[in-house]
Protein backbone atom coordinates (compact mmCIF):
# COMPACT_ATOMS: atom_id res chain seq x y z
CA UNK A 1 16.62 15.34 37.52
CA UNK A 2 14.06 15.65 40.38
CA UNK A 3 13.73 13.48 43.33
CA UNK A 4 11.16 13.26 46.27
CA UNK A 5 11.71 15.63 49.11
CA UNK A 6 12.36 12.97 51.73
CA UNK A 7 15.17 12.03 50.19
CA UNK A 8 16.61 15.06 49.50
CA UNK A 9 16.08 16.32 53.18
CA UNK A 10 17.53 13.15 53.91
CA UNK A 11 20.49 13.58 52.48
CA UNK A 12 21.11 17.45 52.98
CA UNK A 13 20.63 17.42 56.66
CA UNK A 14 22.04 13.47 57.31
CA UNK A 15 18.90 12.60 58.95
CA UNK A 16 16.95 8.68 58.11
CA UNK A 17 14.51 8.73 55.84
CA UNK A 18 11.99 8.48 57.95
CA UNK A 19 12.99 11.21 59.99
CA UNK A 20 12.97 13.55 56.76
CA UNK A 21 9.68 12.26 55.55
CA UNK A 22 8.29 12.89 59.01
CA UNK A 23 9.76 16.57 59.61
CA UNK A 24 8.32 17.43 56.03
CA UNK A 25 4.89 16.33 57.28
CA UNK A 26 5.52 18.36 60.30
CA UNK A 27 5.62 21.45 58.22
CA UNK A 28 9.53 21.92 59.29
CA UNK A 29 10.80 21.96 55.64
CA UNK A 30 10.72 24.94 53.09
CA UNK A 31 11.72 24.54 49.86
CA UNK A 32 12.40 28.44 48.13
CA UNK A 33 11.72 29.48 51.30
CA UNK A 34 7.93 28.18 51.28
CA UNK A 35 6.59 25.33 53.49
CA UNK A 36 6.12 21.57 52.08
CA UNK A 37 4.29 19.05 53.81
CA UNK A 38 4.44 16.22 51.12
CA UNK A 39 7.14 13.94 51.49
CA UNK A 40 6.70 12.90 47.52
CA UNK A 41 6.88 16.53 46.35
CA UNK A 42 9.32 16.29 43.65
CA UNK A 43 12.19 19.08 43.91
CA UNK A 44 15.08 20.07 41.62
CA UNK A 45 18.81 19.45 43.28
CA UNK A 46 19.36 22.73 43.01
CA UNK A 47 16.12 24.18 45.24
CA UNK A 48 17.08 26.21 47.90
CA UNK A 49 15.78 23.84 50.59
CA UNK A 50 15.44 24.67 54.71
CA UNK A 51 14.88 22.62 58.36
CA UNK A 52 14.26 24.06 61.15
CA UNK A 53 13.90 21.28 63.40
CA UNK A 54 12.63 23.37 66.25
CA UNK A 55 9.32 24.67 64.13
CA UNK A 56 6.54 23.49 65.74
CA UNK A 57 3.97 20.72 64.02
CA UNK A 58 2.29 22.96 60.38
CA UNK A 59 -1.58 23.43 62.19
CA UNK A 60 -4.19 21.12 59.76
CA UNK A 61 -5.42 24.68 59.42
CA UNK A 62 -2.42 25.39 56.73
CA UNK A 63 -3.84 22.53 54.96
CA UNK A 64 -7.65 23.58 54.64
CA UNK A 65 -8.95 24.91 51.68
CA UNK A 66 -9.38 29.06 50.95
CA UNK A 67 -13.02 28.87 49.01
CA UNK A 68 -13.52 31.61 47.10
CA UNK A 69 -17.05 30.71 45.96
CA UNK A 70 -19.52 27.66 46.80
CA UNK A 71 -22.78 26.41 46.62
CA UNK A 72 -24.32 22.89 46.07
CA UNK A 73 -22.83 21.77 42.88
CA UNK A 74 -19.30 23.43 42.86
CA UNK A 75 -16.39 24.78 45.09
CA UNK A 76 -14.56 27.43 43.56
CA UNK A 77 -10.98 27.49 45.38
CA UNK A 78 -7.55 29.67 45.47
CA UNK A 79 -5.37 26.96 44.99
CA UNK A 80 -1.46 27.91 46.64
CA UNK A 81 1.36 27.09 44.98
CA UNK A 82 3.09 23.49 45.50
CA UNK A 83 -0.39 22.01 45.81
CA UNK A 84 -1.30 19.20 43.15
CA UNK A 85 -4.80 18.87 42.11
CA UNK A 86 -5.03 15.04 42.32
CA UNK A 87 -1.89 12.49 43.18
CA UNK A 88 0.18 10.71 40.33
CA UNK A 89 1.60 7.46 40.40
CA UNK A 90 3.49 8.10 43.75
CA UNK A 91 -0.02 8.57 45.74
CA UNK A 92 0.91 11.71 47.34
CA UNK A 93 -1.50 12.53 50.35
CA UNK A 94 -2.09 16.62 50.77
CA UNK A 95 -3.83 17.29 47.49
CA UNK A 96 -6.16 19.71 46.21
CA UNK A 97 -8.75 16.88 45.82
CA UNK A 98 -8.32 15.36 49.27
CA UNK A 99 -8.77 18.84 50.87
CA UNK A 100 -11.69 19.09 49.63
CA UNK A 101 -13.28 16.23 50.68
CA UNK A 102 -11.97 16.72 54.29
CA UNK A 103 -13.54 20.17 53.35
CA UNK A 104 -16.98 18.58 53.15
CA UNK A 105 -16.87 16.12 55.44
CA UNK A 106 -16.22 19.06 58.01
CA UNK A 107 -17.53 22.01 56.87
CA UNK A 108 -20.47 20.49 55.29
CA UNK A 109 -21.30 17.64 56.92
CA UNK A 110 -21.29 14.94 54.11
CA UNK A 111 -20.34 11.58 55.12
CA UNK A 112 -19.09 10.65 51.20
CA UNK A 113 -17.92 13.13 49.64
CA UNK A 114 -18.47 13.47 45.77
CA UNK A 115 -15.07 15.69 43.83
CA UNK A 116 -15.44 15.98 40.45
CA UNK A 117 -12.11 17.46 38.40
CA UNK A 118 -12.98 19.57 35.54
CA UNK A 119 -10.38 21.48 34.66
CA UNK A 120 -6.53 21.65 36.44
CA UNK A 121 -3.90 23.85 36.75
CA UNK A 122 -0.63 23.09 37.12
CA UNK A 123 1.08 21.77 40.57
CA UNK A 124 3.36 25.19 40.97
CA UNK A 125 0.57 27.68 39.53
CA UNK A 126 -1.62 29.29 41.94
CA UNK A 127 -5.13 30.95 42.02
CA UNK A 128 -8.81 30.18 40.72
CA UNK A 129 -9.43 26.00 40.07
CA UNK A 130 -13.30 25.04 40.11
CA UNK A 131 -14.36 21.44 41.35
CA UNK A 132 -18.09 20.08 41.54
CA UNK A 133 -19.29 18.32 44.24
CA UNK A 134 -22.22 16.49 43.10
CA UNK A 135 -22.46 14.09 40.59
CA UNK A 136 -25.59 16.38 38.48
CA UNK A 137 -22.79 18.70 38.14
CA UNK A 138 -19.85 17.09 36.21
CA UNK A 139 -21.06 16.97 33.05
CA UNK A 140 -22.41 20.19 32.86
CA UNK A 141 -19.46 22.29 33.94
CA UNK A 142 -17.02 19.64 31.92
CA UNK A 143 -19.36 21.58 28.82
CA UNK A 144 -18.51 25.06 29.85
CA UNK A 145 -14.78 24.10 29.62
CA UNK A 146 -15.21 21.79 26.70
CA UNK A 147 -17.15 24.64 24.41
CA UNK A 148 -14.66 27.15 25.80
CA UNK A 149 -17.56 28.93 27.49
CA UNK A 150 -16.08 30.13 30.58
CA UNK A 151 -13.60 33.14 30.89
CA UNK A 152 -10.06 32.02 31.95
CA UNK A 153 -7.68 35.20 33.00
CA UNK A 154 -4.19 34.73 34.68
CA UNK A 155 -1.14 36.88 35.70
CA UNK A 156 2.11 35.97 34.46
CA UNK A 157 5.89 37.86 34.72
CA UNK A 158 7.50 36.60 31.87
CA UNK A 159 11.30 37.69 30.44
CA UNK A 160 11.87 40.65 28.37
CA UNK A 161 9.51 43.09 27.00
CA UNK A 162 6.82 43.07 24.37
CA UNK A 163 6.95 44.87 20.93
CA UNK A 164 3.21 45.35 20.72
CA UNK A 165 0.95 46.01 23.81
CA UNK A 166 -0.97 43.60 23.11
CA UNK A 167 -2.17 40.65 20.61
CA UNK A 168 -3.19 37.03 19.93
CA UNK A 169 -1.44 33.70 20.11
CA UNK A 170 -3.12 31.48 17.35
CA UNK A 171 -0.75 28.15 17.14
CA UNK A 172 -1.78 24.21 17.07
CA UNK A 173 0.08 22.44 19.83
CA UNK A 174 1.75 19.10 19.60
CA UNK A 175 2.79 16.52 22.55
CA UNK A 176 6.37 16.15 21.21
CA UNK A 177 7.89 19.24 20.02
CA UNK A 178 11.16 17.06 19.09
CA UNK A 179 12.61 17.35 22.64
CA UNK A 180 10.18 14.67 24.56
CA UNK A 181 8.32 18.35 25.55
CA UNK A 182 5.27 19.44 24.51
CA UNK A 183 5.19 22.38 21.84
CA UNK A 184 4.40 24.11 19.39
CA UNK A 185 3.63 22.66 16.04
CA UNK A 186 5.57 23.69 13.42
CA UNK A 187 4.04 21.95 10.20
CA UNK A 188 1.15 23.12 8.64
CA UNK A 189 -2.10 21.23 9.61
CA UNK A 190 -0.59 19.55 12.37
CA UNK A 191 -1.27 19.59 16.29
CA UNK A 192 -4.32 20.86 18.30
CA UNK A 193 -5.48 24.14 18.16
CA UNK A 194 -4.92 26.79 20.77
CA UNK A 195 -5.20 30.17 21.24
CA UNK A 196 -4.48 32.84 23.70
CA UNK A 197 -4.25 36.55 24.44
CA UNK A 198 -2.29 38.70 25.71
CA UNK A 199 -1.92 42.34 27.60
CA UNK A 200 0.92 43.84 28.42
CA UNK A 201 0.20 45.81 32.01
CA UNK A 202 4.11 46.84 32.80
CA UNK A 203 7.50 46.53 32.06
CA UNK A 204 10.54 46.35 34.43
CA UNK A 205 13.02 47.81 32.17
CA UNK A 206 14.16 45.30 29.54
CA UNK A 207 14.10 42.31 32.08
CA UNK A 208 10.42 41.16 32.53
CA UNK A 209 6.83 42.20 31.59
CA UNK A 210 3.39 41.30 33.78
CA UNK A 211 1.40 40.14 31.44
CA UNK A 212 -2.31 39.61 31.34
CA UNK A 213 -3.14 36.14 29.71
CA UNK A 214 -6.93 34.98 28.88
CA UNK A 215 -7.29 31.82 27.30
CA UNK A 216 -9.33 30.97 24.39
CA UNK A 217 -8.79 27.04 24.33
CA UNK A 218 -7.40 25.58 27.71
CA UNK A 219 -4.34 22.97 26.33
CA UNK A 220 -1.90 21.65 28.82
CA UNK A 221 0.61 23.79 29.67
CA UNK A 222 -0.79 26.36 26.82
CA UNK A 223 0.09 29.67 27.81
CA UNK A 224 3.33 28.64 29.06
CA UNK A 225 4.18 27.17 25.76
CA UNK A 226 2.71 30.13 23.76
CA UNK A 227 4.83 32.55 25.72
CA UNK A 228 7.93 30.94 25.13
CA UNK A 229 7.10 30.65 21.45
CA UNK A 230 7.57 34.53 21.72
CA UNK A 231 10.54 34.40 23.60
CA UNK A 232 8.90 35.62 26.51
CA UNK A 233 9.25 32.35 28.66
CA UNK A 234 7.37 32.61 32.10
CA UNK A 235 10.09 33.53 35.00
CA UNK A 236 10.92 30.29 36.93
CA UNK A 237 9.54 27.95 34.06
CA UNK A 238 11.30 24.57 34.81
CA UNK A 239 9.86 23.11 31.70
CA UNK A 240 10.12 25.58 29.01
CA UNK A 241 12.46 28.14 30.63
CA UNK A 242 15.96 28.63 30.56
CA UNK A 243 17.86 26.19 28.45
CA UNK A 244 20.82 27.83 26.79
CA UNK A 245 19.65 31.35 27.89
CA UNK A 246 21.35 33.48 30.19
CA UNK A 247 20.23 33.34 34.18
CA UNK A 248 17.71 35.15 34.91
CA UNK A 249 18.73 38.09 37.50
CA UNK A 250 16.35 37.56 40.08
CA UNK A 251 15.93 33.74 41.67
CA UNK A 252 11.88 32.52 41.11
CA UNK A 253 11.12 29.13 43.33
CA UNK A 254 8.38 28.75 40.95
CA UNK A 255 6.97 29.44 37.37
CA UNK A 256 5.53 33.24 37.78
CA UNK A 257 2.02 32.00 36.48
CA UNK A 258 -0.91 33.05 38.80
CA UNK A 259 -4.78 31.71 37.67
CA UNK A 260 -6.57 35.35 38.43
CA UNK A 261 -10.48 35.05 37.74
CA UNK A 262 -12.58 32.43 36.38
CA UNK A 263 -16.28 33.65 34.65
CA UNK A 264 -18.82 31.88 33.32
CA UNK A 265 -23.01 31.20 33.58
CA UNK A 266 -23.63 28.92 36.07
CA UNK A 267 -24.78 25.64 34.17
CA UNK A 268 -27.04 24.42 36.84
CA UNK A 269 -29.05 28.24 38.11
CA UNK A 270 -28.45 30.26 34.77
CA UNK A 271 -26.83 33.21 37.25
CA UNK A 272 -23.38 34.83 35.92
CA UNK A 273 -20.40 34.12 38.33
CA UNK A 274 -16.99 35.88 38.52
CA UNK A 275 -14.13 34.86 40.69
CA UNK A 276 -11.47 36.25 41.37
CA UNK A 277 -8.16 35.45 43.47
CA UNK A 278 -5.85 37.89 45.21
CA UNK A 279 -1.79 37.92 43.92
CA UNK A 280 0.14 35.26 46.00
CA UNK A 281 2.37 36.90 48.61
CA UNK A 282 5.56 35.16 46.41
CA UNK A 283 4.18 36.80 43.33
CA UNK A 284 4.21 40.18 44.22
CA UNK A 285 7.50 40.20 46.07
CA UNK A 286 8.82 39.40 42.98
CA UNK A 287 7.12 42.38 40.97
CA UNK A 288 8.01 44.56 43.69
CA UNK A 289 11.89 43.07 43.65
CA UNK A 290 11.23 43.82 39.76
CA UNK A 291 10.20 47.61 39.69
CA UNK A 292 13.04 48.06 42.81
CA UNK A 293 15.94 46.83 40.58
CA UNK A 294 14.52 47.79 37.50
CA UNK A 295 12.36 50.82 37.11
CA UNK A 296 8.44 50.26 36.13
CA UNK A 297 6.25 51.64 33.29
CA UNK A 298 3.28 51.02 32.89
CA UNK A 299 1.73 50.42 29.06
CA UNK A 300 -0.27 53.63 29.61
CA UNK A 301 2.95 55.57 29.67
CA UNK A 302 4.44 53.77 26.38
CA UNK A 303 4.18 54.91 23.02
């Protein structure tokens, strides 16, 4: 079960809880050996957590936003891992969506800030998230993801290795799978359809793959679902990873998903736009960590 990360720091290092909620917004807590500022972060009791009480206070410069493409209507951003898009119930303060209108406010100058959601990705995936920032814009864009007209590409590391090099995931999705998860249907006419694709790129002997993923449809938690369908769960899944499978060898803070490149015609100007966001530091330590232990080939060389 998770809990907020005040309360675990609380508890770990005997301080009060303010103390721990304040020394997490201080930047002085990692959690899998990455920094947290959000005291409501939810974190598993088994998270490798960290304090070092004499870092000094995070800079509000670790909290801006890296924008990776903007113009009047739309910020395109590289969204790090950790970072929720908007807060839940428990009102969580550093989000995606309250960077960027601090982002406007001081970058651009706008007294109100508009921040229009259309599309998310998921709190502990990094990489390419689009937001629009005026009003004109919402519904547009909201089309492009709605009609599936906008190219969606992501890196994952998933477990084991592939048969095939490549191929298509065509299977409806449901929200209860039987095990209060979402999943994928297994009756015939039933759930939502969804559909992805996948490339292999390498293999790390008979541990892991990197896998190119572009999705077709955009469901919640789709190519995380589809890849476990397959057996080839994402590395540090908490959702749809490891239960009753052996441990995987090498410890993963966070699922290995990474949101690479977004494409698509600009709704409002007609001009094609391609983003793209460089591999997370985290990410590639792992593939690295991978092809050390491991060995590498790359698809090329199978066959």
């Amino acid at each position: 079960m998770k809990v907020r990360l005040d309360k675990i720091v609380a508890e770990r290092f005997q301080l009060s809880r303010r103390a721990a909620r304040e020394a997490v917004e201080r930047g002085q807590v990692d959690v899998g050996g990455v920094r947290r500022v959000d005291p409501a972060e939810e974190v598993g009791p088994d998270d490798e957590l960290s304090f070092h009480p004499n870092r000094p206070r995070a800079d509000l410069a670790e909290r801006r936003l890296t924008v990776l493409y903007e113009d009047r209507d739309v910020l395109v951003i590289d969204k790090p891992p950790g970072l929720l898009v908007q807060p839940t119930e428990l009102r969580e303060r550093d989000t995606l969506l309250e960077r960027a209108g601090r982002y406007q406010i001081h970058k651009r100058g706008v007294k109100k800030p508009y921040v229009g959601i259309v599309h998310r990705i998921d709190q502990l995936t990094s990489g390419v998230i689009l937001l629009v920032t005026s009003p004109r814009a919402l519904r547009p864009f909201q089309e492009l993801f709605r009609t599936h007209t906008i190219e969606r590409d992501y890196l994952a590391v998933v477990e084991g290795v592939f048969i095939t090099p490549e191929g298509r995931i065509d299977i409806p999705l449901v929200d209860d799978a039987g095990d209060n998860r979402r999943g994928v249907s297994r009756e015939p006419g039933v759930g939502i359809p969804a559909t992805t694709h996948f490339r292999v790129i390498e293999s790390y002997g008979t541990v892991a793959s990197l896998v190119a993923v572009r999705l077709e449809t955009g469901r919640t938690h789709q190519i995380r679902i589809h890849l476990a369908a397959l057996e080839h769960t994402v590395v540090g899944d908490p959702v749809y990873g490891r239960r009753g499978r052996p441990k995987f060898p090498i410890r993963f803070h966070r699922q290995a998903l990474h949101a690479a490149s977004l494409g698509f015609i600009h709704p409002l100007s007609g001009q094609p736009i391609r983003v793209e966001a460089p591999v997370p530091k985290d990410f590639t330590t792992l593939t690295d960590q991978l092809k050390h232990d491991y060995g590498v080939v790359k698809v090329a060389d199978q066959g």
